[in-house]
Protein backbone atom coordinates (compact mmCIF):
# COMPACT_ATOMS: atom_id res chain seq x y z
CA UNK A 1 34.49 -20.61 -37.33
CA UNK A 2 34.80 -24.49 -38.06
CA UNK A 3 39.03 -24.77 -38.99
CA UNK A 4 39.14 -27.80 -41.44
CA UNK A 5 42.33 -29.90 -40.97
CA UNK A 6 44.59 -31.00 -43.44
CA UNK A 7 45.62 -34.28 -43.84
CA UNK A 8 49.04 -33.20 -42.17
CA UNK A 9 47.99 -32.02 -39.18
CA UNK A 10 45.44 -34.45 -38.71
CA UNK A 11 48.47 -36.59 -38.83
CA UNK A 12 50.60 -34.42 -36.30
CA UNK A 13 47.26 -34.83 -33.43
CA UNK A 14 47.14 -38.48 -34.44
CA UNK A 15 50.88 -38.41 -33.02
CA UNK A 16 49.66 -36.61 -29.74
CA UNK A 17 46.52 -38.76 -30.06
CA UNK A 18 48.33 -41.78 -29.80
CA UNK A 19 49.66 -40.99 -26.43
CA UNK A 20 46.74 -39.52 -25.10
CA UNK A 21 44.75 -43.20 -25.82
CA UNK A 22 48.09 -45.03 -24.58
CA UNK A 23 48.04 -43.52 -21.22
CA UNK A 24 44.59 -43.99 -20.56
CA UNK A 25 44.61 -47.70 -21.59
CA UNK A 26 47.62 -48.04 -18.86
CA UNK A 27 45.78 -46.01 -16.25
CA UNK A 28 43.66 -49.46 -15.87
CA UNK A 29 47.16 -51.05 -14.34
CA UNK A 30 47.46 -47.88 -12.26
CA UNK A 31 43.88 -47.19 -10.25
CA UNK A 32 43.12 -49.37 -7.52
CA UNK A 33 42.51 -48.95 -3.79
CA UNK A 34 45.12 -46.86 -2.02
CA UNK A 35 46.09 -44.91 -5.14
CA UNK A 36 45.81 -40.86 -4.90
CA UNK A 37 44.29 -38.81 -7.64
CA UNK A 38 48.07 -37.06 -7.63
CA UNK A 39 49.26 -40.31 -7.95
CA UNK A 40 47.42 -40.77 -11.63
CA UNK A 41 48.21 -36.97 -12.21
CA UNK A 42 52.16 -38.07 -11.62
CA UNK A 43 51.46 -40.88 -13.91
CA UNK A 44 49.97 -39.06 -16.42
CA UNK A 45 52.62 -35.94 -16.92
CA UNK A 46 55.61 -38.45 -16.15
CA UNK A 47 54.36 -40.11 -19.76
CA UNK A 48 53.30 -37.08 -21.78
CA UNK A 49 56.76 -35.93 -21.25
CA UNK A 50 58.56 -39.39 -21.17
CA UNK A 51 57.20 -39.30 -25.07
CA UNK A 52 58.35 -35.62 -25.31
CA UNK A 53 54.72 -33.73 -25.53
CA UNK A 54 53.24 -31.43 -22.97
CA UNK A 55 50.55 -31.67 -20.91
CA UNK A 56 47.84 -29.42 -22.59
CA UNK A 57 45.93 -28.74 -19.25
CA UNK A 58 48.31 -27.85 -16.94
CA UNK A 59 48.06 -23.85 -16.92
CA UNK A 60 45.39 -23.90 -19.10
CA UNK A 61 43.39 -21.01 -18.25
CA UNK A 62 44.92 -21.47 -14.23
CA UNK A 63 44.18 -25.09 -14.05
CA UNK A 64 46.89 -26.76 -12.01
CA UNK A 65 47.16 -30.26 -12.48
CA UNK A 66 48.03 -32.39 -15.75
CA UNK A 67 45.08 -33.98 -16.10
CA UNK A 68 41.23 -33.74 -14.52
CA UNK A 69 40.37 -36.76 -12.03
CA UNK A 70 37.29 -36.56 -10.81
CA UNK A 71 35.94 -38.93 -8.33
CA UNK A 72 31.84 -39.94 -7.89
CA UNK A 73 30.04 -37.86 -7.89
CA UNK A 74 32.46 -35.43 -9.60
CA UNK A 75 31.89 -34.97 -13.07
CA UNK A 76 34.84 -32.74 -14.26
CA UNK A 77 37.66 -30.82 -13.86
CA UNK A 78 39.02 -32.24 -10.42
CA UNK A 79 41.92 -31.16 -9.11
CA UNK A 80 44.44 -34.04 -7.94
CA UNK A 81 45.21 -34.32 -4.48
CA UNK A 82 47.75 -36.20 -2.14
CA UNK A 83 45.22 -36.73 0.19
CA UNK A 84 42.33 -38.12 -1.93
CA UNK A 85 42.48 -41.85 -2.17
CA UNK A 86 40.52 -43.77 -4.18
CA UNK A 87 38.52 -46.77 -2.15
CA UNK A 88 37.35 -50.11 -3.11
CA UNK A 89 33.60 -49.16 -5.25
CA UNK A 90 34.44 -45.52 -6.20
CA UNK A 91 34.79 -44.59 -9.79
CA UNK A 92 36.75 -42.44 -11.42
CA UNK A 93 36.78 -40.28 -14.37
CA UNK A 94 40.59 -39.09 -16.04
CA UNK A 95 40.63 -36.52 -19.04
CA UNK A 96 43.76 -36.32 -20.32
CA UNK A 97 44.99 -33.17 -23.28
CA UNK A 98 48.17 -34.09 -25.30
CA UNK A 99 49.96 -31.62 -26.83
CA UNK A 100 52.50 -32.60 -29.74
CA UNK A 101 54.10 -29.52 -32.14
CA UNK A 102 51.14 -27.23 -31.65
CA UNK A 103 48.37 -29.84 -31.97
CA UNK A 104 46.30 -31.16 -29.59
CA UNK A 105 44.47 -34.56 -28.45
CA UNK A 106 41.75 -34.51 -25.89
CA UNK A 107 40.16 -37.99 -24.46
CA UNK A 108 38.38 -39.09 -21.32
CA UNK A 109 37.65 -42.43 -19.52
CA UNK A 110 35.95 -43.58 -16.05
CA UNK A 111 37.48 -46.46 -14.73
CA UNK A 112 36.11 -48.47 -11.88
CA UNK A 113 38.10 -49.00 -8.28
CA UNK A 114 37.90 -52.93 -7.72
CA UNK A 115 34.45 -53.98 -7.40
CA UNK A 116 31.81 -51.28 -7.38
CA UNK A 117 28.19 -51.62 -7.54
CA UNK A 118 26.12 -52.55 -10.81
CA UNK A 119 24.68 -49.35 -11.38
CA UNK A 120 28.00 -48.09 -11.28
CA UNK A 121 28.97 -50.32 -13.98
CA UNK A 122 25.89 -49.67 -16.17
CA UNK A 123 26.96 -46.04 -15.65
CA UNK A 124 30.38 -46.55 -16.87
CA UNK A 125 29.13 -48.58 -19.71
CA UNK A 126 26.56 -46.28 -20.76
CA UNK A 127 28.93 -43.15 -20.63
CA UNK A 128 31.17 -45.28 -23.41
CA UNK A 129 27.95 -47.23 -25.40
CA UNK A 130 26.33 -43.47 -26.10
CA UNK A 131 29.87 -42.09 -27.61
CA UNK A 132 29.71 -45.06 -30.10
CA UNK A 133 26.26 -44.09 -31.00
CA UNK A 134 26.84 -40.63 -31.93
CA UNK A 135 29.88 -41.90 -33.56
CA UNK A 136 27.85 -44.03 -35.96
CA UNK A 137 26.23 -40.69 -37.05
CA UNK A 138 30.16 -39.07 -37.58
CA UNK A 139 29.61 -38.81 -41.42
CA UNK A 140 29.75 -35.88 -43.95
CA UNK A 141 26.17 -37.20 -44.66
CA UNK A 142 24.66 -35.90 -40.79
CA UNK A 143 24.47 -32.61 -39.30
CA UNK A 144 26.52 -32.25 -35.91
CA UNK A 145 23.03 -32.42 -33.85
CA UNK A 146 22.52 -35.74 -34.89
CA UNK A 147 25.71 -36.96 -33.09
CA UNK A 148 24.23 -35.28 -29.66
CA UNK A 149 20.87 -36.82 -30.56
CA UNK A 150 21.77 -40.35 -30.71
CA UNK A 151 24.26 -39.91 -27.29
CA UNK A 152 20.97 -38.37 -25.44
CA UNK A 153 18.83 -41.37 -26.71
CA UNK A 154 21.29 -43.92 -25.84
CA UNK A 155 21.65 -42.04 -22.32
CA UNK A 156 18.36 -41.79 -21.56
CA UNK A 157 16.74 -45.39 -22.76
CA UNK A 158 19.37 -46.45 -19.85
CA UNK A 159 17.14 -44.32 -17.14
CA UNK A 160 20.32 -41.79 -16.88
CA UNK A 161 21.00 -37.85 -17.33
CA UNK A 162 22.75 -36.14 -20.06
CA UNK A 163 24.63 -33.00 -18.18
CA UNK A 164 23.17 -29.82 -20.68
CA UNK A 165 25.58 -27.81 -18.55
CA UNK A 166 28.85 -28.95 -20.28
CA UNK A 167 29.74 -30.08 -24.23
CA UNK A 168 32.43 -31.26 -26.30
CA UNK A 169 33.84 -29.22 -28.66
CA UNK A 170 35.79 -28.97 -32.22
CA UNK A 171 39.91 -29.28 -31.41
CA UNK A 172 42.89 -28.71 -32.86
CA UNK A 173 45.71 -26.25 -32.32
CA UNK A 174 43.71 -25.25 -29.57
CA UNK A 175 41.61 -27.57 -27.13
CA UNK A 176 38.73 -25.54 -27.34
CA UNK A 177 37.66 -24.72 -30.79
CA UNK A 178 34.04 -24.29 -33.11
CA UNK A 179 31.57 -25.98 -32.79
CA UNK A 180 30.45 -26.86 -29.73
CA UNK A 181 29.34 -30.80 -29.53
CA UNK A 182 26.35 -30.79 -27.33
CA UNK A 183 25.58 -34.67 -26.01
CA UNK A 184 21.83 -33.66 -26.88
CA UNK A 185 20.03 -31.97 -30.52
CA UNK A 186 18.15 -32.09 -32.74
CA UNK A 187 18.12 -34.48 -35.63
CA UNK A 188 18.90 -32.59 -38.95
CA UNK A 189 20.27 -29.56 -36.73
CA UNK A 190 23.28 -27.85 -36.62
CA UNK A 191 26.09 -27.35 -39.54
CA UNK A 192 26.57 -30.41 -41.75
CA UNK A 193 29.43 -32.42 -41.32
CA UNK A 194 32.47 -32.11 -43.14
CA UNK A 195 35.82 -34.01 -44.08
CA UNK A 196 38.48 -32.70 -41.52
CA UNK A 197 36.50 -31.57 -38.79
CA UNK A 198 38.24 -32.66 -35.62
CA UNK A 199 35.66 -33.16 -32.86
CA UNK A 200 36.23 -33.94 -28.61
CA UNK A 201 33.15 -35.99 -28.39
CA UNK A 202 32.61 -36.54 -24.85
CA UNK A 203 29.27 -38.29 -23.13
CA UNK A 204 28.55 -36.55 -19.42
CA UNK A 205 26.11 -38.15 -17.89
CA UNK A 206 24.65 -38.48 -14.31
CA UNK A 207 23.26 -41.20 -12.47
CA UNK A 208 20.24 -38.89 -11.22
CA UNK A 209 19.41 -35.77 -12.69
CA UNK A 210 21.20 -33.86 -14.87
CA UNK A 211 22.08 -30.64 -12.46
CA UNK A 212 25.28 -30.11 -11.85
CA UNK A 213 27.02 -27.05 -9.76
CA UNK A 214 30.80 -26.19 -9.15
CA UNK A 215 32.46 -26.17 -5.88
CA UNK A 216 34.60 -23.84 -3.99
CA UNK A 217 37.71 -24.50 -5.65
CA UNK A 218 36.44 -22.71 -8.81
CA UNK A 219 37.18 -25.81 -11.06
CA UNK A 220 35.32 -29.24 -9.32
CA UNK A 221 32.04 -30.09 -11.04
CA UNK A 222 29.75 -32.06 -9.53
CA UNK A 223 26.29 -33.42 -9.33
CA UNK A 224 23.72 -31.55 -7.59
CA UNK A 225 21.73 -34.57 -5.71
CA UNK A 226 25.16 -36.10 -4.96
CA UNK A 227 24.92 -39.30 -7.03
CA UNK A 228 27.46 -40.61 -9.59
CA UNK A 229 28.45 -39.07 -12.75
CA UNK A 230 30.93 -40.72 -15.98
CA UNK A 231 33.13 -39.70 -18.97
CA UNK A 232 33.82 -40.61 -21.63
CA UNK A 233 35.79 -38.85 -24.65
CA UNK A 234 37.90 -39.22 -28.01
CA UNK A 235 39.56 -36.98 -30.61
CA UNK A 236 37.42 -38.16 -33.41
CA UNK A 237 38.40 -36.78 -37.33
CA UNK A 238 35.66 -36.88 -39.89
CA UNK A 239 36.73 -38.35 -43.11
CA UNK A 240 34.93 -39.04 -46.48
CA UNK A 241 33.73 -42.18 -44.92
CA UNK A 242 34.08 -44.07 -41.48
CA UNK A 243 35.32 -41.59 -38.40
CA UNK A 244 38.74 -41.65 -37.75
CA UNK A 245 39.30 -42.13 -33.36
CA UNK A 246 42.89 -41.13 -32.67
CA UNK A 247 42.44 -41.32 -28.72
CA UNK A 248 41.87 -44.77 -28.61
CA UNK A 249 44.48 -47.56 -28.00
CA UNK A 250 44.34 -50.41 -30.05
CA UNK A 251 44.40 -52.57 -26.87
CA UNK A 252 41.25 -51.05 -25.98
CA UNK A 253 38.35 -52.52 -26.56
């Protein structure tokens, strides 16, 4: 069931929201070469609770980290480690939950370590151009298929994969919550949208194909012909008229 929210709580994850989009606009200062994914995990929980919120994915159904970095050719859910250091080229992708009196924020960026190559770049920038696509189609006018149809077309006009395997998802007092935001649809398909619906719109896509598999650890996903993979997410509210992003920082651009 689709929970509407009210224009209180919408304001309560707009508070979480706010640091969720603040942290990831800092992480830019933080990655470069040398850096360990558990040094942007430290980073990460050391502001959630500087600001007094919790980190919404530590312990969340046995993950152990505060957020998901996931390096390459790792799409999501990577676990931070001491001994992974991030090298001059790599990219990076940090998903970050906030959670602020019960509500929660959910948002995602790839960053890039130094110089890396172009099609690295054109990755990165496609991951972010196709979540502004669907979000022109945000509107109590469109059905929720539309938003995954306009992130596939953007994805795939670029030569790159949309990942079928993983979604986005409706949030609120819980991160995962109806409907399910598929990065692919149908135009005209799927419920209509509706003032209040709270939506984790996230692009996946892969440099090669879309195939992706999860390692050993139970949690690591990653690309099944070993090329790159980006992120990129926001806690986006549906209002009466233009979408409402809470994730993003107004320094971010």
């Amino acid at each position: 069931m689709i929970r509407l929210k009210t224009d209180e709580q919408i304001g309560l994850m707009a508070e979480s929201g706010k640091v969720t989009g603040r942290i990831l606009y800092e992480l830019r200062e933080v990655i470069r070469p040398g850096v360990s994914t558990k040094d942007i995990d430290r980073f990460v929980e050391e502001n959630i609770r500087g600001a007094g919120m919790i980190p919404t994915f530590k312990g969340y159904e046995g993950f152990p980290a505060n957020a998901c970095v996931s390096v390459n050719e790792e799409l999501v859910h990577g676990i931070p480690s001491e001994g992974r250091k991030l090298a001059e080229g790599d990219i990076v992708s940090v998903d970050v939950g906030v959670t602020h009196k019960g509500w929660v924020s959910d948002a995602a960026r790839t960053y890039a370590v130094g110089e890396v190559s172009e099609t690295a770049a054109r990755l990165m920038d496609t991951a972010k151009k196709s979540f502004f696509e669907g979000l022109k189609v945000c509107r109590p006018e469109y059905h929720l298929e539309d938003i995954g149809h306009a992130i596939q077309t953007c994805v795939e006009a670029e030569g790159f994969s949309v990942v079928l395997d993983y979604v986005g998802h409706g949030i609120g007092r819980n991160m995962w919550e109806d409907p399910r935001v598929k990065n692919y649809g149908e135009p005209g398909k799927g419920p209509r949208l509706a003032k209040g619906m709270a939506l984790a719109i996230e692009p996946m896509i892969n440099e090669g194909v879309a195939a992706v598999k999860t390692l050993g650890d139970e949690w690591t996903v990653v690309t099944e012909d070993g090329k790159l993979a980006a992120h990129y997410e926001n806690t986006v509210i549906v209002t009466a008229g233009e979408p409402l992003i809470i994730t993003l920082d107004e320094r971010d651009t």
